[in-house]
C-alpha atoms as a PDB file:
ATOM      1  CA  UNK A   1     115.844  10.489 -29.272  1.00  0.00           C
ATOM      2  CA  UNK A   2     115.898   7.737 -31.831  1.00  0.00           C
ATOM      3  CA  UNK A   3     114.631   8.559 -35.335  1.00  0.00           C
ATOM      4  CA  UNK A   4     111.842   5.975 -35.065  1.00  0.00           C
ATOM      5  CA  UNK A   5     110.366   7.504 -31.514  1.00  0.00           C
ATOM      6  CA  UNK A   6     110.204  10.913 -32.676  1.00  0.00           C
ATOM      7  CA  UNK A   7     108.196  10.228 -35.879  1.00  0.00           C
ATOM      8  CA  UNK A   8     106.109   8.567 -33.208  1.00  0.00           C
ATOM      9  CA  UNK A   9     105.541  11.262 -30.874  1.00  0.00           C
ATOM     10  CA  UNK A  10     104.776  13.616 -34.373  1.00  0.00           C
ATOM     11  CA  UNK A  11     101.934  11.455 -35.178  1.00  0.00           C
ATOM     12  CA  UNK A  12     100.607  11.292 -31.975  1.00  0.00           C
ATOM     13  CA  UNK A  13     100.808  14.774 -31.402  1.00  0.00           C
ATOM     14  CA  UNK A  14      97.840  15.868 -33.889  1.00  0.00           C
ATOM     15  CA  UNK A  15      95.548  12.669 -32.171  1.00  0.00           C
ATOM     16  CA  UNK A  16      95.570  13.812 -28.401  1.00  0.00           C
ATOM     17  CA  UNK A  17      95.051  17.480 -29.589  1.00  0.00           C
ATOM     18  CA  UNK A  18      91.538  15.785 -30.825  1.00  0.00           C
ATOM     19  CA  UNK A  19      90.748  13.824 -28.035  1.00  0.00           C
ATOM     20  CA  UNK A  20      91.809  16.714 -25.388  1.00  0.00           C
ATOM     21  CA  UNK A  21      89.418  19.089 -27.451  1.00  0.00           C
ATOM     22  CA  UNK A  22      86.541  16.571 -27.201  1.00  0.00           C
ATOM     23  CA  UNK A  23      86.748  15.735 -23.414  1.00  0.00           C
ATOM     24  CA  UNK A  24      86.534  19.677 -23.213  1.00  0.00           C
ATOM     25  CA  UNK A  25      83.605  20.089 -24.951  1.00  0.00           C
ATOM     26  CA  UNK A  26      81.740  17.540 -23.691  1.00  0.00           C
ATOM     27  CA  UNK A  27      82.401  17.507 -19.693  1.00  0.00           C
ATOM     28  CA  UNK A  28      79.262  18.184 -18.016  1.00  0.00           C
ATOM     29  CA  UNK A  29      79.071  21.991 -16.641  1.00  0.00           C
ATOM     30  CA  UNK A  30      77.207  23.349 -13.593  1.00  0.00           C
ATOM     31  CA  UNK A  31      73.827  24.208 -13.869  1.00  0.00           C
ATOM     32  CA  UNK A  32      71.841  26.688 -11.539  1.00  0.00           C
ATOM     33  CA  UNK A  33      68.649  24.714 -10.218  1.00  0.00           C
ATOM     34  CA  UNK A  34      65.773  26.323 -11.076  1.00  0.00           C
ATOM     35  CA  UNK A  35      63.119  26.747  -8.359  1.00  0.00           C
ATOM     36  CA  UNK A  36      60.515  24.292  -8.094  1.00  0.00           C
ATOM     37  CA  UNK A  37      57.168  26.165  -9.322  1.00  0.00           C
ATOM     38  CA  UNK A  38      58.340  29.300 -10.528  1.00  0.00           C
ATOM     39  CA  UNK A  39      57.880  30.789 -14.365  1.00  0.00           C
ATOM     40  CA  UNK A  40      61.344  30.630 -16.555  1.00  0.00           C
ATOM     41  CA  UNK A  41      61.340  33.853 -16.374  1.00  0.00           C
ATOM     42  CA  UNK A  42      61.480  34.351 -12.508  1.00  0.00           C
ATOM     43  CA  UNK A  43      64.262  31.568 -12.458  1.00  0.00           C
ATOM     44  CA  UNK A  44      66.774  34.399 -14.645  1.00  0.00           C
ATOM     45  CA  UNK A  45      65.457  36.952 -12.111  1.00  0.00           C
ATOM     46  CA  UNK A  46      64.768  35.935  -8.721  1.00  0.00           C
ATOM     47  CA  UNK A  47      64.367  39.377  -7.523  1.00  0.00           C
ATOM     48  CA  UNK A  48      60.989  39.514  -9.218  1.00  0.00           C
ATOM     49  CA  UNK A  49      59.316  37.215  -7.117  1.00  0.00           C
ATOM     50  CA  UNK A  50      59.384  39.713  -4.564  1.00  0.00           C
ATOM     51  CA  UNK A  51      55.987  41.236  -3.965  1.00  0.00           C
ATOM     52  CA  UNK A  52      56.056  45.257  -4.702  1.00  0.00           C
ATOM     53  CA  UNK A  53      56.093  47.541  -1.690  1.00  0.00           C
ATOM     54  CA  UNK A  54      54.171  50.605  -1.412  1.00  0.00           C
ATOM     55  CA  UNK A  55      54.269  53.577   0.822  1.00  0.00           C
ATOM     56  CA  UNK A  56      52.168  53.495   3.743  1.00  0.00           C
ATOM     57  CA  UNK A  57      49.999  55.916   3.983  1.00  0.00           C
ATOM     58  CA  UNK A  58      49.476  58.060   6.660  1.00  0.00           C
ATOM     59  CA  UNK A  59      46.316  57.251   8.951  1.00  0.00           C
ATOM     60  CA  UNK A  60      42.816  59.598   8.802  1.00  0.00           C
ATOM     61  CA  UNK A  61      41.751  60.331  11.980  1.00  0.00           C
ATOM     62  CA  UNK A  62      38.250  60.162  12.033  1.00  0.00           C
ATOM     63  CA  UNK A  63      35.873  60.300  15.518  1.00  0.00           C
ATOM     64  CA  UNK A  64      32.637  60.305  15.876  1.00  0.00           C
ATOM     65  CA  UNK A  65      30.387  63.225  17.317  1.00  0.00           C
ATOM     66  CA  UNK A  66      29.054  62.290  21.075  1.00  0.00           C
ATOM     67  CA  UNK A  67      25.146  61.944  21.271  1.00  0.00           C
ATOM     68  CA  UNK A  68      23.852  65.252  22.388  1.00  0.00           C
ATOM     69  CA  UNK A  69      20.695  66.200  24.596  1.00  0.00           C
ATOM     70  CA  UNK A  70      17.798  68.007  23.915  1.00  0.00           C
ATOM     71  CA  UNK A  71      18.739  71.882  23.405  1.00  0.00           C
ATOM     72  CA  UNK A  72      22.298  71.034  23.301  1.00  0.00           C
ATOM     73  CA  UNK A  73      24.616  71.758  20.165  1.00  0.00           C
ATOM     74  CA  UNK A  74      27.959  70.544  18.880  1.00  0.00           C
ATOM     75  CA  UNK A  75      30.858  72.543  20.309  1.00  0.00           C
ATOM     76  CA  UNK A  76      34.720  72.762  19.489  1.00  0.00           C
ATOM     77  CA  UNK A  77      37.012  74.058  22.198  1.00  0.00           C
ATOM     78  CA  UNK A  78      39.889  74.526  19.132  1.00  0.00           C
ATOM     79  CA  UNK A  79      40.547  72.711  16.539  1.00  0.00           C
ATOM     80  CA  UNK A  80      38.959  69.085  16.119  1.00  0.00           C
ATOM     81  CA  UNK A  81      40.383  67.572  13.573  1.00  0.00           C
ATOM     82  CA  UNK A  82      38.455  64.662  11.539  1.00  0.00           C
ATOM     83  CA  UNK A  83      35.641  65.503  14.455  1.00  0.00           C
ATOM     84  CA  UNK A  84      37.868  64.614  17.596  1.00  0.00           C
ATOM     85  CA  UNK A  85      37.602  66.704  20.558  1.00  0.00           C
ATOM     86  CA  UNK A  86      34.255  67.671  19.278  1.00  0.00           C
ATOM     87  CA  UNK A  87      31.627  67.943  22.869  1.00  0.00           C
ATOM     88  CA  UNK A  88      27.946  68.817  23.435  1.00  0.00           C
ATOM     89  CA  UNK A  89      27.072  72.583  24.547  1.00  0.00           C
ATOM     90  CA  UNK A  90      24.369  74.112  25.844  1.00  0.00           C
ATOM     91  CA  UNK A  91      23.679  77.730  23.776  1.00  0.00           C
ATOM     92  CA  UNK A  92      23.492  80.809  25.600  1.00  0.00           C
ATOM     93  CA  UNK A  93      20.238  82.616  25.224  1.00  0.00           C
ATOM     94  CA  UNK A  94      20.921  86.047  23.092  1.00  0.00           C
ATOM     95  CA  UNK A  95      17.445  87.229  21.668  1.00  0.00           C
ATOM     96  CA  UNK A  96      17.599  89.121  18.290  1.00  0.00           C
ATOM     97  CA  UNK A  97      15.538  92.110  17.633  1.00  0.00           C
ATOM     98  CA  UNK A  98      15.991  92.221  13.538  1.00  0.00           C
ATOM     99  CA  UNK A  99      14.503  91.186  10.405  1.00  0.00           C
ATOM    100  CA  UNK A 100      15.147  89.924   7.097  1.00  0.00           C
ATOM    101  CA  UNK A 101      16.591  90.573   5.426  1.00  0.00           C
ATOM    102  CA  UNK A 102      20.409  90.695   6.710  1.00  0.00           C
ATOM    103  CA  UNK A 103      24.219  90.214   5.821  1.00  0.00           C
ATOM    104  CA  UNK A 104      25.689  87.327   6.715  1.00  0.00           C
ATOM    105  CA  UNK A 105      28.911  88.420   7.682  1.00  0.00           C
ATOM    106  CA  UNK A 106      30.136  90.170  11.305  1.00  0.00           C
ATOM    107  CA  UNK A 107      33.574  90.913  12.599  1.00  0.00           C
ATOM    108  CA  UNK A 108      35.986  87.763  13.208  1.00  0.00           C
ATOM    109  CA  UNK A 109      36.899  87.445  16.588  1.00  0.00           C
ATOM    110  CA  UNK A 110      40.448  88.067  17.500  1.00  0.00           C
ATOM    111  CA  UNK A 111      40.806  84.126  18.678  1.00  0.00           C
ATOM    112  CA  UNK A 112      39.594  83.199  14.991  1.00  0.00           C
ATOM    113  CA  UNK A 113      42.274  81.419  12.805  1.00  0.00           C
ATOM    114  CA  UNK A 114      43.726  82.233   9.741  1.00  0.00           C
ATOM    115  CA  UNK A 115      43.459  80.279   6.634  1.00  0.00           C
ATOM    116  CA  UNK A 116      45.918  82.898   4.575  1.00  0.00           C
ATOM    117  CA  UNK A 117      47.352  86.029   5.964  1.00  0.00           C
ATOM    118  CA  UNK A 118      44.680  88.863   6.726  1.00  0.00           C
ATOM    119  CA  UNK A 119      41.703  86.117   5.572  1.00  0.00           C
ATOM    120  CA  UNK A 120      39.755  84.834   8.511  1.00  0.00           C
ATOM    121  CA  UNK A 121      38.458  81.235   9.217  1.00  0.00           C
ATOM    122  CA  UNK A 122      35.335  82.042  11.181  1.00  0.00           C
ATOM    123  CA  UNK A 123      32.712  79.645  10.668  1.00  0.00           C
ATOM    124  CA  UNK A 124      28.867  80.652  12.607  1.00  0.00           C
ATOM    125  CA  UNK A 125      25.230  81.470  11.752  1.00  0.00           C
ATOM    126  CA  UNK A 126      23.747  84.453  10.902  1.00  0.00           C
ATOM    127  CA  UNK A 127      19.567  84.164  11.810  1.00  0.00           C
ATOM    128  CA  UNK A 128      16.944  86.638  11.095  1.00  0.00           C
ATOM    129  CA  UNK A 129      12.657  86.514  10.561  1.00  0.00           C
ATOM    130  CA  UNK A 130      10.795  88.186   8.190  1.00  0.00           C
ATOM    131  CA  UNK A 131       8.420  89.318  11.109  1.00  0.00           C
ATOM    132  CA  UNK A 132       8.808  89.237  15.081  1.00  0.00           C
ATOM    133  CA  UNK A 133       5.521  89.543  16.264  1.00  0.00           C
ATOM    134  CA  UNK A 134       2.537  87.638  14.101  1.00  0.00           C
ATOM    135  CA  UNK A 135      -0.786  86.576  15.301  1.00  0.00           C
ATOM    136  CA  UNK A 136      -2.518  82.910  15.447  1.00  0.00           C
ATOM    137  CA  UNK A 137      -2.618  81.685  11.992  1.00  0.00           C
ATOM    138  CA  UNK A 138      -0.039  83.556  10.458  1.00  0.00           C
ATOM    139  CA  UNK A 139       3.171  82.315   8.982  1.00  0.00           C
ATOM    140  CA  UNK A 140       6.428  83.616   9.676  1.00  0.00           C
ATOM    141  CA  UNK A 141       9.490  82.832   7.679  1.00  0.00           C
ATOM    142  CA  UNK A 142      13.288  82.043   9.777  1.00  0.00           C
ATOM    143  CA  UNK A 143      16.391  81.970   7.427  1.00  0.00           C
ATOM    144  CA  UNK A 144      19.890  81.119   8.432  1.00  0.00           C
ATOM    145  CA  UNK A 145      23.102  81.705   6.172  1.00  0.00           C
ATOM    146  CA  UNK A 146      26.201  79.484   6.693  1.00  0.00           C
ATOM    147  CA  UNK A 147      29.483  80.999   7.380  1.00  0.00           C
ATOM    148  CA  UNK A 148      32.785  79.536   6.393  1.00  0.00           C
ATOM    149  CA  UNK A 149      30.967  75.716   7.122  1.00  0.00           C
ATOM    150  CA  UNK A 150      30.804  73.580   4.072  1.00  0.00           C
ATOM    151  CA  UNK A 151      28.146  70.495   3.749  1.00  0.00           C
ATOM    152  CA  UNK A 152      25.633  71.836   6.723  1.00  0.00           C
ATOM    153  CA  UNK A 153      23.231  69.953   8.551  1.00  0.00           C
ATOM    154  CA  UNK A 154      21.423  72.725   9.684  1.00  0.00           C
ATOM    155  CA  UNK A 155      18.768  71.880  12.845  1.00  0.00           C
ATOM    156  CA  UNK A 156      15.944  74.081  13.833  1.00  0.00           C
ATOM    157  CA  UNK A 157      15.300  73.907  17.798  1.00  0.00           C
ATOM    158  CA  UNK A 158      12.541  75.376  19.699  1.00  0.00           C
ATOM    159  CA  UNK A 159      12.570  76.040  23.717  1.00  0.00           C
ATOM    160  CA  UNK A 160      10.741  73.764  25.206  1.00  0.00           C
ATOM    161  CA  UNK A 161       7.988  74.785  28.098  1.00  0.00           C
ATOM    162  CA  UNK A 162      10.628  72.553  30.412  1.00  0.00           C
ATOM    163  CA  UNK A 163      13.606  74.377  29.552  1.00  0.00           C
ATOM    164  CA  UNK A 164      14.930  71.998  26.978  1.00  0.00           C
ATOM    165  CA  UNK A 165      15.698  72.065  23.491  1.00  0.00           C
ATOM    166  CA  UNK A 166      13.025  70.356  21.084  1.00  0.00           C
ATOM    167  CA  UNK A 167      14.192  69.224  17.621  1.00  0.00           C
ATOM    168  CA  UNK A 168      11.211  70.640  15.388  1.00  0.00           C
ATOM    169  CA  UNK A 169      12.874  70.304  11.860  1.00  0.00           C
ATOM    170  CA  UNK A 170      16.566  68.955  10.482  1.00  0.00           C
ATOM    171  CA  UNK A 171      17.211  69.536   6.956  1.00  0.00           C
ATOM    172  CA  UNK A 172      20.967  68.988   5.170  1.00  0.00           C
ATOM    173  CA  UNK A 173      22.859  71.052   2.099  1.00  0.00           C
ATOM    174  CA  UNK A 174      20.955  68.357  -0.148  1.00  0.00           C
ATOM    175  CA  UNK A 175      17.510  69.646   1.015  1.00  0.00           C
ATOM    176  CA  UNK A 176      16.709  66.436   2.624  1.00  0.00           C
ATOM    177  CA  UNK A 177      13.995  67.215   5.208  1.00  0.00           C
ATOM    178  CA  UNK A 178      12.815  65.670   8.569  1.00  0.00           C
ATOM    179  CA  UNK A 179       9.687  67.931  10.372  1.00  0.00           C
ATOM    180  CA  UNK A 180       8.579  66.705  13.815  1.00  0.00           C
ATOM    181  CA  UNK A 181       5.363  68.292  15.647  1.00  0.00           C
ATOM    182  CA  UNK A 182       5.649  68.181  19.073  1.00  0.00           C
ATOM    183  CA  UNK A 183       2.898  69.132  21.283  1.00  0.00           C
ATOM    184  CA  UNK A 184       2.909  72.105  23.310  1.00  0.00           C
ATOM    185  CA  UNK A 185       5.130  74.701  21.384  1.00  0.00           C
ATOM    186  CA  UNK A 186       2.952  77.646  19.972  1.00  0.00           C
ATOM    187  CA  UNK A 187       4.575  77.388  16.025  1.00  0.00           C
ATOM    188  CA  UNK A 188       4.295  74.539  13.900  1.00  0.00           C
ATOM    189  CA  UNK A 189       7.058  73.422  10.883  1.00  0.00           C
ATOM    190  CA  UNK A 190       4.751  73.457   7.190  1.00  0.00           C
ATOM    191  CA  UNK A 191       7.906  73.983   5.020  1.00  0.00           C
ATOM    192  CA  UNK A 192      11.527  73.407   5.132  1.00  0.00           C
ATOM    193  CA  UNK A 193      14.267  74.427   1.664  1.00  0.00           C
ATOM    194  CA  UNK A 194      18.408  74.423   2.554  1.00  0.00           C
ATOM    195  CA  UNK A 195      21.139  74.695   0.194  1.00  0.00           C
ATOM    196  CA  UNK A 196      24.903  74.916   0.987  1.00  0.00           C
ATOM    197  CA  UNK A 197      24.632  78.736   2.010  1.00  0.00           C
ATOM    198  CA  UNK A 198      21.253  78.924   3.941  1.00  0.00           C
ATOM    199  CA  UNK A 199      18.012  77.017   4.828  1.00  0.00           C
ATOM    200  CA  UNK A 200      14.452  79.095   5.073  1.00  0.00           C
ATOM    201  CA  UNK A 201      12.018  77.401   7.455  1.00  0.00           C
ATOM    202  CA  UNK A 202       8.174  78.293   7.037  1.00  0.00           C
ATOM    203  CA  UNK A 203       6.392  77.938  10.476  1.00  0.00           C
ATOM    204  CA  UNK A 204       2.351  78.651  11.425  1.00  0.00           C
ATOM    205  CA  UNK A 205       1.180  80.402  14.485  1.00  0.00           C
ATOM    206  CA  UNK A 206      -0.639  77.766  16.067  1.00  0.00           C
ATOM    207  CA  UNK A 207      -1.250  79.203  19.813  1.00  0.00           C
ATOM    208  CA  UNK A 208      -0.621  82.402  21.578  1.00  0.00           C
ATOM    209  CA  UNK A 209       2.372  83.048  23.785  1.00  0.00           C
ATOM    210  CA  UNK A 210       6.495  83.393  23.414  1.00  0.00           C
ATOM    211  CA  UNK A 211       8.468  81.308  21.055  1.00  0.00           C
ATOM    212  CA  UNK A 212      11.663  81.202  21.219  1.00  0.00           C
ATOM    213  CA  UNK A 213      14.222  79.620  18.500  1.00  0.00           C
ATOM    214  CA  UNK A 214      17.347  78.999  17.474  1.00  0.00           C
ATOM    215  CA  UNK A 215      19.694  76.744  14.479  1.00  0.00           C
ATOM    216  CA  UNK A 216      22.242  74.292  15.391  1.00  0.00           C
ATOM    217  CA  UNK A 217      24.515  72.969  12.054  1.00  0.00           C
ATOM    218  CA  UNK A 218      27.136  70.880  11.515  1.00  0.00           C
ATOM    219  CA  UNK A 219      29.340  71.061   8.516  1.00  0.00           C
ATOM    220  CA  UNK A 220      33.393  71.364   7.325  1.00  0.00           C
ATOM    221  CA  UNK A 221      35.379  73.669   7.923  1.00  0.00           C
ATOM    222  CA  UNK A 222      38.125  74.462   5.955  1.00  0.00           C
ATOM    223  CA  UNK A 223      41.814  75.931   6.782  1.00  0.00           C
ATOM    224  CA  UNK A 224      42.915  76.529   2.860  1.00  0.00           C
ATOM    225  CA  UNK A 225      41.497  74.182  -0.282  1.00  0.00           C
ATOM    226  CA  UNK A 226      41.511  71.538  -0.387  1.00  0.00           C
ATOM    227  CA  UNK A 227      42.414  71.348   3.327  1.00  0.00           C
ATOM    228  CA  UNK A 228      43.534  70.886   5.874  1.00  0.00           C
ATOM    229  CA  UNK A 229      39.857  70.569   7.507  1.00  0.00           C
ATOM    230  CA  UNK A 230      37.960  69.505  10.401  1.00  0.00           C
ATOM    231  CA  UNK A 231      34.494  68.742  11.277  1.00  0.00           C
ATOM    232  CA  UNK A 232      32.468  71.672  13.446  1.00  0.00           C
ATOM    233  CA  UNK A 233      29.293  72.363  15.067  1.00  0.00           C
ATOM    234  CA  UNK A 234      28.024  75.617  15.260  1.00  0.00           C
ATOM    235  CA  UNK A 235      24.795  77.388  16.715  1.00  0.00           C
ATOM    236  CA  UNK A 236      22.804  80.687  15.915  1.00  0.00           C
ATOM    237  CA  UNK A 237      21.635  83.709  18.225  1.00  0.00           C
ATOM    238  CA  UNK A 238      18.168  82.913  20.076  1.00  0.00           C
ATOM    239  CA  UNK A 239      15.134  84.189  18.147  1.00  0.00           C
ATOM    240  CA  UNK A 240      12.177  85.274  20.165  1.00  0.00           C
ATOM    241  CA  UNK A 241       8.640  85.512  18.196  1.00  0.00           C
ATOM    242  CA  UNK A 242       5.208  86.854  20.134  1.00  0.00           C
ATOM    243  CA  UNK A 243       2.335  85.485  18.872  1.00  0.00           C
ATOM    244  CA  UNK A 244      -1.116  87.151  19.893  1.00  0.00           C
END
């Protein structure tokens, strides 16, 4: 190569090394488009726009009690669990013969569940009077102590001169109270107390003649704390009273 051409070439050597430095720097790049309405923020990490998911959680099973009749009682053939498979029963007629005061336990039956080995899940009513006979006038005083049945709704029910059961008091574990009079039953309601353990019902001899009485309650039952547990009715013996 001629003298002349290569001192050429050396000069314009240093001159395109410029201009190819330039055109690097200053060609456009590639830019992500950023989603139209969303934060900066959210545009750097799309996976944040995703709404959180949480566990679903597992469904309560819940029923309703069926409307009873007069002198029937909640009954559960089993377990019920949240109140399902809960039905109306009619009570069989047992009379006591014993006063207050008593102890509110008895002997589990063998069909009674477990809640821990050797510890029995046996939830019923123990009913007693402070006096069996009384004459017209006199007050006699019914108790009832809760068994393995949390939150009670206990119900006091009197035989009726037809044969059914009439509602004469309901009081719950809170001690709120509703008395009813109705006509032709030989005891009248003056005084209802409950707690979570027992009620006491205060009743007056109004009339001569046979009463005969028995609670109904409602409450939880409990397989272990805090559960699982189900919802439960539960009735007492018959009491019979003779008022002269």
């Amino acid at each position: 190569m001629p003298a002349r051409w290569r001192a050429l070439w050396t000069a314009l050597i240093p001159l395109l090394v410029v201009l190819g430095v330039g055109l690097a720097c200053n060609y456009p790049t590639q830019r992500a488009r950023p989603t139209p309405g969303l934060p900066p923020y959210l545009e750097l990490f799309p996976e944040l726009n995703s709404p959180p998911t949480t566990p679903s959680a597992a469904p309560v099973l819940q029923c309703t009690p069926p409307p009873c009749g007069p002198g029937e009682v909640y009954d559960c053939p089993g377990d019920c669990p949240g109140g399902c498979g809960t039905r109306c029963a009619t009570p069989t007629a047992v009379p006591l013969a014993r006063a207050c005061p008593i102890l509110a336990t008895r002997t589990p039956p063998p069909s009674a569940p477990t809640s821990q080995p050797g510890v029995f899940v046996d939830p019923h009513l123990e009913l007693c009077a402070d006096r069996l006979e009384l004459k017209v006038g006199q007050t006699v005083t019914v108790r009832v102590y809760t068994v393995d049945l949390g939150l009670p709704v206990y119900n006091l029910v009197a035989l009726g001169k037809d044969g059914t059961g009439v509602m004469m008091a309901s009081v719950n574990y809170e001690n709120k109270a509703r008395l009813s009079t109705p006509p032709g039953l030989p005891l009248q309601v003056i005084e209802v107390s409950a707690e979570m353990r027992q009620a006491v019902f205060t009743l007056r001899a109004a009339a001569a003649g046979e009463a005969e009485l028995w609670i109904s309650a409602t409450g939880e039952v409990h397989y272990g704390y805090p559960g699982p547990a189900t919802y439960t009715g539960v009735s007492s013996d018959r009491l019979v009273l003779t008022i002269r």
